[in-house]
PDB file of N, CA and C in Angstrom:
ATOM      1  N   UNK A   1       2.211 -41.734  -0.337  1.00  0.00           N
ATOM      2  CA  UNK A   1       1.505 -40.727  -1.117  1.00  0.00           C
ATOM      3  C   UNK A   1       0.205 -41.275  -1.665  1.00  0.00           C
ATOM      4  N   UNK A   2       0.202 -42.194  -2.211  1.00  0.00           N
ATOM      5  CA  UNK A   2      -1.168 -42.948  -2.726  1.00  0.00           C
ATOM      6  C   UNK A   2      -1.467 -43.912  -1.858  1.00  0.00           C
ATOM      7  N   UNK A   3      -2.357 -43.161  -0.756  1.00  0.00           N
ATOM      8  CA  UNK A   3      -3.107 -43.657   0.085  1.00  0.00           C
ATOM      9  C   UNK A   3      -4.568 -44.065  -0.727  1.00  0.00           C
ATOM     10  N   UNK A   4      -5.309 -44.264  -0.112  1.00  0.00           N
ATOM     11  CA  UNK A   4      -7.068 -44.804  -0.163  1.00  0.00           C
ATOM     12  C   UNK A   4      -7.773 -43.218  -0.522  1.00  0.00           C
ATOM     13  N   UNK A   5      -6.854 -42.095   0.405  1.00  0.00           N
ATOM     14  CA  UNK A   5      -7.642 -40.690   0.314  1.00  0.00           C
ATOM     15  C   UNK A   5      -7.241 -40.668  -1.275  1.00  0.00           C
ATOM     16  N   UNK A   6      -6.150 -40.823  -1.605  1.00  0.00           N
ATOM     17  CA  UNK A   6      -5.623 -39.612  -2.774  1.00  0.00           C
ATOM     18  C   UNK A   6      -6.556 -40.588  -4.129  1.00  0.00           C
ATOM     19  N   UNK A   7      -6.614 -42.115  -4.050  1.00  0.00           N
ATOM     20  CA  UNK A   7      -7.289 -42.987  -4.686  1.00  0.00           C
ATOM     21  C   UNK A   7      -8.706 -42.479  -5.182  1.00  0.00           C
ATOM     22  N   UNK A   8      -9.739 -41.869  -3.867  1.00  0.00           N
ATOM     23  CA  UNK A   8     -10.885 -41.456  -3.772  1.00  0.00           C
ATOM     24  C   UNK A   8     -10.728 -40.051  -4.348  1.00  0.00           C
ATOM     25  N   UNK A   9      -9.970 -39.497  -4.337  1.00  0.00           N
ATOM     26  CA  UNK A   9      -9.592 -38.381  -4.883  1.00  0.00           C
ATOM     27  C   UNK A   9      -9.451 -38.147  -6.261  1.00  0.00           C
ATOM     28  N   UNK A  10      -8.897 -38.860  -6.911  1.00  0.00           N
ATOM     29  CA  UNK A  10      -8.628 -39.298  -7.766  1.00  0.00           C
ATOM     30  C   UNK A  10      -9.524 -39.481  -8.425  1.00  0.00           C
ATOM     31  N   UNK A  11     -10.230 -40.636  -8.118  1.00  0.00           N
ATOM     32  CA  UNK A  11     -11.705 -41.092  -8.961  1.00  0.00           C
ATOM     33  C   UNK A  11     -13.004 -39.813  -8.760  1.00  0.00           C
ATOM     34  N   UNK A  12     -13.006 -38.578  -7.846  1.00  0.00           N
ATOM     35  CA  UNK A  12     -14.038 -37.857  -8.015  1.00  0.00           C
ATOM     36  C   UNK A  12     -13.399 -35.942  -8.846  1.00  0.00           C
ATOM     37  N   UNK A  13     -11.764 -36.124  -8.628  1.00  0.00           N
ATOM     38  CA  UNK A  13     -11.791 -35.629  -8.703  1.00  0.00           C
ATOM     39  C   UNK A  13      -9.996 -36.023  -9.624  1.00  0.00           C
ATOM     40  N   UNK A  14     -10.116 -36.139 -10.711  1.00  0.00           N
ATOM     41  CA  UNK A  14      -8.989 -36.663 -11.331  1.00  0.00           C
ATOM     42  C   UNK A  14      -8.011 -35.626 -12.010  1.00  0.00           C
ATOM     43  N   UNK A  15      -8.380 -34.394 -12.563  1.00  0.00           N
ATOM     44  CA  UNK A  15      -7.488 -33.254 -12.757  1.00  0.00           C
ATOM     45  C   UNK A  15      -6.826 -32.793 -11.758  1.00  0.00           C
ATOM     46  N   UNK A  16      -7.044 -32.487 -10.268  1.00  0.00           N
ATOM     47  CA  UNK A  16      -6.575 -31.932  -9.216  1.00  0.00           C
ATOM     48  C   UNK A  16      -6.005 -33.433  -8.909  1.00  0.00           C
ATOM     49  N   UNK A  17      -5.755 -34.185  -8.605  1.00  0.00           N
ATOM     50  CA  UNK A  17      -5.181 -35.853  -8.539  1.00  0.00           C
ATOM     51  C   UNK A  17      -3.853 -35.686  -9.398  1.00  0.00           C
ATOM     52  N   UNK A  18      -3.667 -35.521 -11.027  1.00  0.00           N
ATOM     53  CA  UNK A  18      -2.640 -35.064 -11.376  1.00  0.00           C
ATOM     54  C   UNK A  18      -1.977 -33.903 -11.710  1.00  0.00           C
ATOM     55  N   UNK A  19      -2.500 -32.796 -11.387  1.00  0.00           N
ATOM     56  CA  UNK A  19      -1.991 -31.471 -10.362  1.00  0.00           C
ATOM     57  C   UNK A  19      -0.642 -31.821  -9.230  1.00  0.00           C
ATOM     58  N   UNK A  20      -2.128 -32.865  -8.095  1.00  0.00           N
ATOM     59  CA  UNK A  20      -1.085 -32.599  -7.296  1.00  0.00           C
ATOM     60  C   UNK A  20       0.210 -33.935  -7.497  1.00  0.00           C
ATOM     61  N   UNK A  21      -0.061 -34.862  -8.323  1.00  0.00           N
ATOM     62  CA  UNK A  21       1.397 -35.794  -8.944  1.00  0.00           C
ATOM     63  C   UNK A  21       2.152 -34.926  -9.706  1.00  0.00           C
ATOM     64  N   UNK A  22       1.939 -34.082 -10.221  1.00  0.00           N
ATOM     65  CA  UNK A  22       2.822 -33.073 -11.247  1.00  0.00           C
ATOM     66  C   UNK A  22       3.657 -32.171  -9.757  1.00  0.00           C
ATOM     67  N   UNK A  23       3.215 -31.791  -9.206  1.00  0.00           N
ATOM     68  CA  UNK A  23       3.618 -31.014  -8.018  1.00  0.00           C
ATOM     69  C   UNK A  23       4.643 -31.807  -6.747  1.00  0.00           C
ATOM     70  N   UNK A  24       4.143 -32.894  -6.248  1.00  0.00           N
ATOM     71  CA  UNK A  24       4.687 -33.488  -5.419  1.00  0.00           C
ATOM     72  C   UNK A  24       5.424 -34.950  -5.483  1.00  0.00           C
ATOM     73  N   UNK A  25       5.299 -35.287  -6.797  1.00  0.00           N
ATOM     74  CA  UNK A  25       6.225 -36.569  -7.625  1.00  0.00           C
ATOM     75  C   UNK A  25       6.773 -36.215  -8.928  1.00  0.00           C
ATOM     76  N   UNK A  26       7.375 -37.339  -9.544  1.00  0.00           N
ATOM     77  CA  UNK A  26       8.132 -37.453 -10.500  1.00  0.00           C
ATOM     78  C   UNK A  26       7.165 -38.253 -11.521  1.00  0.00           C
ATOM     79  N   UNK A  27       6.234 -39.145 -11.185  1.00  0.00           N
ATOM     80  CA  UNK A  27       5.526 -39.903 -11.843  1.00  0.00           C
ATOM     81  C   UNK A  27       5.331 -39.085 -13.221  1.00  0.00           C
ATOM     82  N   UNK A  28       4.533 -38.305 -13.576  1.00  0.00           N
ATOM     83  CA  UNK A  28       3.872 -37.651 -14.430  1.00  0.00           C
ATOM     84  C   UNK A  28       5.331 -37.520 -15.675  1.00  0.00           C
ATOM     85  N   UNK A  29       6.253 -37.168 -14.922  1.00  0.00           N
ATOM     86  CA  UNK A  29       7.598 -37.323 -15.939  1.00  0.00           C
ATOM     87  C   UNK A  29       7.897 -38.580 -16.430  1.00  0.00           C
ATOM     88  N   UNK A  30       8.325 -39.507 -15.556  1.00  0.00           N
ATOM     89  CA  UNK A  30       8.484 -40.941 -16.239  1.00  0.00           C
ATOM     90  C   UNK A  30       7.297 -41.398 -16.830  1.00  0.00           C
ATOM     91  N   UNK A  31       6.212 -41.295 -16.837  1.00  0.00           N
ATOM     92  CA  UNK A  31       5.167 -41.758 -17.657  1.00  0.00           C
ATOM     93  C   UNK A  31       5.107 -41.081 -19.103  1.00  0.00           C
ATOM     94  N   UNK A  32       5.512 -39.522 -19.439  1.00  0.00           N
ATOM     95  CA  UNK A  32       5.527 -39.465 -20.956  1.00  0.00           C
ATOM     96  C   UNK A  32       6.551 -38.560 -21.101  1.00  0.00           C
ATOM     97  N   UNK A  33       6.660 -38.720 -22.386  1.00  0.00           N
ATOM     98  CA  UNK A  33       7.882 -38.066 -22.712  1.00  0.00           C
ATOM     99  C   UNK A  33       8.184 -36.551 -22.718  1.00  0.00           C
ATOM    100  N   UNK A  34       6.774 -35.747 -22.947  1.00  0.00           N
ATOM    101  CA  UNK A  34       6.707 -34.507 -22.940  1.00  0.00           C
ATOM    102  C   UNK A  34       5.646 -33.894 -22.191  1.00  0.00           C
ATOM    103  N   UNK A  35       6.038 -32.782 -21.707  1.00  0.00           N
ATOM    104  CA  UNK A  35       5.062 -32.138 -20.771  1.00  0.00           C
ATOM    105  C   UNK A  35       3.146 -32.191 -21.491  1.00  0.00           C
ATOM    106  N   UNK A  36       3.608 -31.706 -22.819  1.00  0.00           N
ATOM    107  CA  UNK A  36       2.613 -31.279 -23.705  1.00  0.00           C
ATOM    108  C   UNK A  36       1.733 -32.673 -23.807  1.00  0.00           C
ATOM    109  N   UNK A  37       2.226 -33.817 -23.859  1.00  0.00           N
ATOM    110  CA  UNK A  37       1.201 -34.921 -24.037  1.00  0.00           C
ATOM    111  C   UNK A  37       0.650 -35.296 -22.606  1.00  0.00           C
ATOM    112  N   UNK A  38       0.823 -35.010 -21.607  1.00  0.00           N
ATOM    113  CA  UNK A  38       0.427 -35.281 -20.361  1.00  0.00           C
ATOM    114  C   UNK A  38      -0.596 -33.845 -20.286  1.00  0.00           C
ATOM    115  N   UNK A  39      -0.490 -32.274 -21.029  1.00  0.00           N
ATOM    116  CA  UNK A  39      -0.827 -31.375 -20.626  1.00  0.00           C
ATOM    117  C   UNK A  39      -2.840 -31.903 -21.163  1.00  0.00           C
ATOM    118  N   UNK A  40      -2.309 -32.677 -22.537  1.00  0.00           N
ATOM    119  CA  UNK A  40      -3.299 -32.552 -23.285  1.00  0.00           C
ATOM    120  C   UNK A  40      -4.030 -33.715 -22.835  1.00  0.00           C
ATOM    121  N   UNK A  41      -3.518 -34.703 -22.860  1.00  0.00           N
ATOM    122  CA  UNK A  41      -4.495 -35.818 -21.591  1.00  0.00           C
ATOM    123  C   UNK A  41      -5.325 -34.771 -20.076  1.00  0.00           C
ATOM    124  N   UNK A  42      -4.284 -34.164 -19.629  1.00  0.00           N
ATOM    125  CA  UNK A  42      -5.286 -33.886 -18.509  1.00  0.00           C
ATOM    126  C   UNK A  42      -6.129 -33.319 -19.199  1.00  0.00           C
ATOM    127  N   UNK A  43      -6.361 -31.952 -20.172  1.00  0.00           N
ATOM    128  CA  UNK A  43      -7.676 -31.441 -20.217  1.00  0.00           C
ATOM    129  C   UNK A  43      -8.461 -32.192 -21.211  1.00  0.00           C
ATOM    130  N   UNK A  44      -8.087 -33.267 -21.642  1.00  0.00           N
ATOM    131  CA  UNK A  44      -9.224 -34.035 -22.500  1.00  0.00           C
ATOM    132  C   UNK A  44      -9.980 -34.882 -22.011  1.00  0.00           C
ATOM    133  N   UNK A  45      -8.305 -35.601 -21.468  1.00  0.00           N
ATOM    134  CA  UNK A  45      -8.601 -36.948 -21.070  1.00  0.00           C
ATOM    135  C   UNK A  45      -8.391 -37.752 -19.807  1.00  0.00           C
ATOM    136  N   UNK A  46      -9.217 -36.847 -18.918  1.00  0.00           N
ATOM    137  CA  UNK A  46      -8.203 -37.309 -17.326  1.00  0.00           C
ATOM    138  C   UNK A  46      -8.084 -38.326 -16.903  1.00  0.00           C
ATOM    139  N   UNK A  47      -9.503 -39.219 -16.897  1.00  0.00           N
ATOM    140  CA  UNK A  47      -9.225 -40.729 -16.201  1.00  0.00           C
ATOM    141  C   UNK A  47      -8.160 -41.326 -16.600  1.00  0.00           C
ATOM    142  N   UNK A  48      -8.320 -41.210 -18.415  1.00  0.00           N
ATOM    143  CA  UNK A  48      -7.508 -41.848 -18.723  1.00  0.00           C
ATOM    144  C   UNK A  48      -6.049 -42.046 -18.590  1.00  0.00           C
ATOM    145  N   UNK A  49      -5.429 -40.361 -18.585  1.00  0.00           N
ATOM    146  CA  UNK A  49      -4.120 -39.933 -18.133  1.00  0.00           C
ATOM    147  C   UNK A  49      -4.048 -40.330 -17.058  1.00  0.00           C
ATOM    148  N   UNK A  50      -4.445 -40.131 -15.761  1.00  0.00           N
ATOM    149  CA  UNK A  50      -4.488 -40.736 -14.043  1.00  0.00           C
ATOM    150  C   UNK A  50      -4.004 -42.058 -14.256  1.00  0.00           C
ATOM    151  N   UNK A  51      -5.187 -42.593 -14.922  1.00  0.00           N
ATOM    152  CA  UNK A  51      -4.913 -44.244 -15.090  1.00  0.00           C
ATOM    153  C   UNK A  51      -3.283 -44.611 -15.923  1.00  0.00           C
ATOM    154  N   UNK A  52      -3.455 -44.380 -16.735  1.00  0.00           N
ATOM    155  CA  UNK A  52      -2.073 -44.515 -17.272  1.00  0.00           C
ATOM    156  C   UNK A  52      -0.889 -44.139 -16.492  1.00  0.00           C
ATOM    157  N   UNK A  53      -0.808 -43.037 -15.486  1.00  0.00           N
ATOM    158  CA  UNK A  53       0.231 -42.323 -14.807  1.00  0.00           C
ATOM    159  C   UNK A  53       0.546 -43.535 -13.701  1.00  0.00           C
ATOM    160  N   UNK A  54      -0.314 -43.796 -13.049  1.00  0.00           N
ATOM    161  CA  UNK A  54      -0.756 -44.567 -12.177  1.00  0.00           C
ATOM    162  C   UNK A  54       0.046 -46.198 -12.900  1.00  0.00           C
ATOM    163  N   UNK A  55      -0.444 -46.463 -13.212  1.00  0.00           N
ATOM    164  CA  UNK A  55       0.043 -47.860 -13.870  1.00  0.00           C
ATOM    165  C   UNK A  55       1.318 -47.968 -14.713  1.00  0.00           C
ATOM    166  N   UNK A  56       1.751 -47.093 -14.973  1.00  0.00           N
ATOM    167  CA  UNK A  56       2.939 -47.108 -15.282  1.00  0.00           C
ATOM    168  C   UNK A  56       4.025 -46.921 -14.585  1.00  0.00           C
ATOM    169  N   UNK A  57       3.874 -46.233 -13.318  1.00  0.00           N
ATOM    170  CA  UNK A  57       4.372 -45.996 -12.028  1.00  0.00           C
ATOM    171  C   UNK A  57       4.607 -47.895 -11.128  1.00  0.00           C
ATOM    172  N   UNK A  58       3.180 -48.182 -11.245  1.00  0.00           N
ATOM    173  CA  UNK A  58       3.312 -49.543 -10.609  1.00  0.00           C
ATOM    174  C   UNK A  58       3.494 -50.566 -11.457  1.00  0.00           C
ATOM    175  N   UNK A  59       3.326 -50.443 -12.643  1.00  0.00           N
ATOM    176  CA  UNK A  59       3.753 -51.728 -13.463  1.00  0.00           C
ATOM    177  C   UNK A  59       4.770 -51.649 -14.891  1.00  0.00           C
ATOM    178  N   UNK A  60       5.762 -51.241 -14.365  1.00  0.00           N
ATOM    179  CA  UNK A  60       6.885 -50.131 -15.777  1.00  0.00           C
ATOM    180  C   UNK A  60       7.227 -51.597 -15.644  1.00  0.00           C
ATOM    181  N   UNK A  61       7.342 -51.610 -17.275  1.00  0.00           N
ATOM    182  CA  UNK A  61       6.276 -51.114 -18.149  1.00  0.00           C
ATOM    183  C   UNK A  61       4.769 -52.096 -17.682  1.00  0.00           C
ATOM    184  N   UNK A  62       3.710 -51.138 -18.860  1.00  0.00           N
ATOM    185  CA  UNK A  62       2.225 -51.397 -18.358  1.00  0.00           C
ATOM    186  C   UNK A  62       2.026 -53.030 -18.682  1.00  0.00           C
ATOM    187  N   UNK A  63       1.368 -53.603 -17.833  1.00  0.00           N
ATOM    188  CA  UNK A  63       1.643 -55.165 -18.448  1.00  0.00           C
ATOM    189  C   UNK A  63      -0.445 -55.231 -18.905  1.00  0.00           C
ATOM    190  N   UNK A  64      -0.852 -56.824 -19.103  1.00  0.00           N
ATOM    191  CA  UNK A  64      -1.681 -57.044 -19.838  1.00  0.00           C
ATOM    192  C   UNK A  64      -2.749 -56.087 -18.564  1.00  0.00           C
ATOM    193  N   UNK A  65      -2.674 -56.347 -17.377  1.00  0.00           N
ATOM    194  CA  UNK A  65      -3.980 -55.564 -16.631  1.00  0.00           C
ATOM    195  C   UNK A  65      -4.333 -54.466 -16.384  1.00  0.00           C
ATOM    196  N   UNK A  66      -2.747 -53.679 -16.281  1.00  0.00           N
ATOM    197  CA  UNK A  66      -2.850 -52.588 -16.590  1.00  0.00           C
ATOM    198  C   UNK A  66      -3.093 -51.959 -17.479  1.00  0.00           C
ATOM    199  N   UNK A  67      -3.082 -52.442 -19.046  1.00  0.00           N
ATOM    200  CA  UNK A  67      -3.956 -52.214 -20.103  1.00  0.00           C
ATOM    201  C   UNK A  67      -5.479 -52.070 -19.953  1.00  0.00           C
ATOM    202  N   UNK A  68      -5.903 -53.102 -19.086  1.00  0.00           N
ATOM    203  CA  UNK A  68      -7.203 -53.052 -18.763  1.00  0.00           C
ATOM    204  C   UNK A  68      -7.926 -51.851 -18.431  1.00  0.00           C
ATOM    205  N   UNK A  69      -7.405 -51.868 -17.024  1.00  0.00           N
ATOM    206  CA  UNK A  69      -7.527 -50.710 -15.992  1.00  0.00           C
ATOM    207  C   UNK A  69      -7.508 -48.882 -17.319  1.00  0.00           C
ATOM    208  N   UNK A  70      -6.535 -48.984 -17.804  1.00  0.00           N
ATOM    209  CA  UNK A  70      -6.264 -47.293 -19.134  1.00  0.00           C
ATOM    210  C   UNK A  70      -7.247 -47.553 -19.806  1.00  0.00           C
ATOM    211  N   UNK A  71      -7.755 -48.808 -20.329  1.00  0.00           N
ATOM    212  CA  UNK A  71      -9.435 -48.944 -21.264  1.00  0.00           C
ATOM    213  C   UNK A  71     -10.138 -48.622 -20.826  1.00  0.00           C
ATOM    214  N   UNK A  72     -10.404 -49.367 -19.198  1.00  0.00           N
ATOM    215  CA  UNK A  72     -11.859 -48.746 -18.477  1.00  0.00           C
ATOM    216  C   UNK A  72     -12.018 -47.462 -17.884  1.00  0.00           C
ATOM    217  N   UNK A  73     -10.542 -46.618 -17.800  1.00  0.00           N
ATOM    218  CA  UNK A  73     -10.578 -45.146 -17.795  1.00  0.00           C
ATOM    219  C   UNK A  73     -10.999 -44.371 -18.914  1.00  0.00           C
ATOM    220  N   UNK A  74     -10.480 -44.994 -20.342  1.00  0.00           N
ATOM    221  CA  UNK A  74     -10.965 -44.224 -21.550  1.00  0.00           C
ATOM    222  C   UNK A  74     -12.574 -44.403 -21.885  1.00  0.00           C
ATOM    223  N   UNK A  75     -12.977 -45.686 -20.995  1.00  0.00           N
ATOM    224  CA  UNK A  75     -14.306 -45.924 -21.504  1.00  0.00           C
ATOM    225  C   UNK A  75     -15.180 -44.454 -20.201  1.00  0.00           C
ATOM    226  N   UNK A  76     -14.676 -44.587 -19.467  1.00  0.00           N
ATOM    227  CA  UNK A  76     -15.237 -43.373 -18.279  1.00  0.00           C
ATOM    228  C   UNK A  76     -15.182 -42.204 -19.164  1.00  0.00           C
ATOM    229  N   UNK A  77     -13.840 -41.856 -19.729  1.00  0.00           N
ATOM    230  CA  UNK A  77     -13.920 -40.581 -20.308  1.00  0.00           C
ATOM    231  C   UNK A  77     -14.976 -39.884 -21.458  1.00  0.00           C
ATOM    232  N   UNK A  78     -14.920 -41.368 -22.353  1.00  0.00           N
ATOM    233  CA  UNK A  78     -15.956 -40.780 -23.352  1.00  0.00           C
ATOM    234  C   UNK A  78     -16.882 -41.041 -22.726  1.00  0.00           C
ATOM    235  N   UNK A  79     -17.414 -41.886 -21.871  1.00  0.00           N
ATOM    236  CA  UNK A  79     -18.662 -41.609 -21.104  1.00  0.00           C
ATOM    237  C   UNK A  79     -18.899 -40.209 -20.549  1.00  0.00           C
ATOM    238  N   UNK A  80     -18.208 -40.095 -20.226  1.00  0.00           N
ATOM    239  CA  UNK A  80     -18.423 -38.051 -19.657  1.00  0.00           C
ATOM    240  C   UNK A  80     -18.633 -37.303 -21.070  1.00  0.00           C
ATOM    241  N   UNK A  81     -17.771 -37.684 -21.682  1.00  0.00           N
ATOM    242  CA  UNK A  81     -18.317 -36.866 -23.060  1.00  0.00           C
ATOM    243  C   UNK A  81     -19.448 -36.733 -23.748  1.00  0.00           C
ATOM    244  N   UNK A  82     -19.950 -38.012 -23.924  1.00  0.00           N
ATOM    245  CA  UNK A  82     -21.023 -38.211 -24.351  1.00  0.00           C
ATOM    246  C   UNK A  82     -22.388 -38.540 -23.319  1.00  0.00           C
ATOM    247  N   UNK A  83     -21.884 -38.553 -22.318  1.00  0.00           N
ATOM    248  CA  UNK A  83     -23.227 -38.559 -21.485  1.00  0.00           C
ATOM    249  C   UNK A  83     -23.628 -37.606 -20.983  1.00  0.00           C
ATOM    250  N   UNK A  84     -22.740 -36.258 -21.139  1.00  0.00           N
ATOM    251  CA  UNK A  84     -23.329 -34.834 -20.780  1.00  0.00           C
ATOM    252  C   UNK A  84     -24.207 -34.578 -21.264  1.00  0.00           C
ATOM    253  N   UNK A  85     -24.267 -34.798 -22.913  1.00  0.00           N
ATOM    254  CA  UNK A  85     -25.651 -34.445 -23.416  1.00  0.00           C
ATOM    255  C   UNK A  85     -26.955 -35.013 -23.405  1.00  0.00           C
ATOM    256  N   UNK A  86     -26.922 -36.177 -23.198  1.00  0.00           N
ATOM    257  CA  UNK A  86     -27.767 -37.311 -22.515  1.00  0.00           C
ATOM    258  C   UNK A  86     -28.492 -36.479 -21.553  1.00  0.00           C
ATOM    259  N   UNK A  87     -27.933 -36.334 -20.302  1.00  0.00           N
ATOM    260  CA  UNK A  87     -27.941 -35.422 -19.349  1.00  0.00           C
ATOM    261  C   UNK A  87     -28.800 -33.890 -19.177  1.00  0.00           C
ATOM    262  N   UNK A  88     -28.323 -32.884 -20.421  1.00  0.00           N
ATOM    263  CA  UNK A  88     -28.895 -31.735 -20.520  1.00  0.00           C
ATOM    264  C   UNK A  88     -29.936 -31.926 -21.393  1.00  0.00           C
ATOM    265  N   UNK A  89     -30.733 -30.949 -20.777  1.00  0.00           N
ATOM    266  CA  UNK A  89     -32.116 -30.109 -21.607  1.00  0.00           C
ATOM    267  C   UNK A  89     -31.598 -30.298 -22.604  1.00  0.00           C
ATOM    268  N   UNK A  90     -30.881 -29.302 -23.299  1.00  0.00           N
ATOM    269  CA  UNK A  90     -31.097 -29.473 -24.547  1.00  0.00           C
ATOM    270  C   UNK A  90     -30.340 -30.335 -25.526  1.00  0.00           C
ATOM    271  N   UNK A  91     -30.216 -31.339 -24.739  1.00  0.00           N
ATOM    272  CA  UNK A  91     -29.838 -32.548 -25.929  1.00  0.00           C
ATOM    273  C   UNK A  91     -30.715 -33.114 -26.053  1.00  0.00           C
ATOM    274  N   UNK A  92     -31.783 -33.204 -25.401  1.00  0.00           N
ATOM    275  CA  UNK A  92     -32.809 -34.178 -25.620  1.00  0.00           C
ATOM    276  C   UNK A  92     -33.528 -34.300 -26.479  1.00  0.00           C
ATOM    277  N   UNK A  93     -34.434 -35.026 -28.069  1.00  0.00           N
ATOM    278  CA  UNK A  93     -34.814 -34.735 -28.527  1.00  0.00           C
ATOM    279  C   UNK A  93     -36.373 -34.195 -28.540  1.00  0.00           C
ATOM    280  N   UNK A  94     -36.862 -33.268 -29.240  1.00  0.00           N
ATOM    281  CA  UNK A  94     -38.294 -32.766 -29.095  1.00  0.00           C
ATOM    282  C   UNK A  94     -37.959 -31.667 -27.861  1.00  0.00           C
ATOM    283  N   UNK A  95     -36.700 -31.141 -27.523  1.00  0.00           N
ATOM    284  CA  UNK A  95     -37.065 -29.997 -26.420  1.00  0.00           C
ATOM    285  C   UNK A  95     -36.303 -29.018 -27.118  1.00  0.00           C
ATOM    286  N   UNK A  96     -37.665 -27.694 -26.939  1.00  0.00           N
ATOM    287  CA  UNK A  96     -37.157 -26.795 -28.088  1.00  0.00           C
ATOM    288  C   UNK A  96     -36.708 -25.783 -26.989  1.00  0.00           C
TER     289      UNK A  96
END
């Protein structure tokens, strides 16, 4: 199932990535305890959820690198957060 495609998949496209682990594995269950905290990672926080799903799957429990790997997803995430506005017109300052 986690080929190189679903990997690349994953990294461009990480909500549909755990879609389809919610759909065609168990992972997404053994990684948290309730639907609702996995619901709310995906729409907040996807890398980070992926990453975590992911590494907890291959390293139950998460050991020191796989810690790594869930940081440099959370650091992606607020990067999307905060670099959208970076990004748009009108975050920029002086554009009215």
């Amino acid at each position: 199932m986690c080929g190189c495609l679903f990997l690349v998949m994953g990294a461009v496209f990480p909500r549909t990535a755990i879609v389809l682990l919610e759909l065609f594995t168990n992972w997404n269950d053994t990684a948290f305890d309730s639907f609702w905290i996995g619901f709310i990672g995906w729409l907040f926080l996807p890398y980070t959820t992926l990453a975590y799903v992911l590494m907890d799957q291959w390293g139950d429990p998460i050991n020191g690198f796989g810690w790594v790997i869930v940081a440099f997803a959370f650091l992606v995430d607020i990067g999307n957060w905060f670099g959208t506005a970076r990004r748009s017109p009108y975050g920029r300052p002086g554009y009215a």
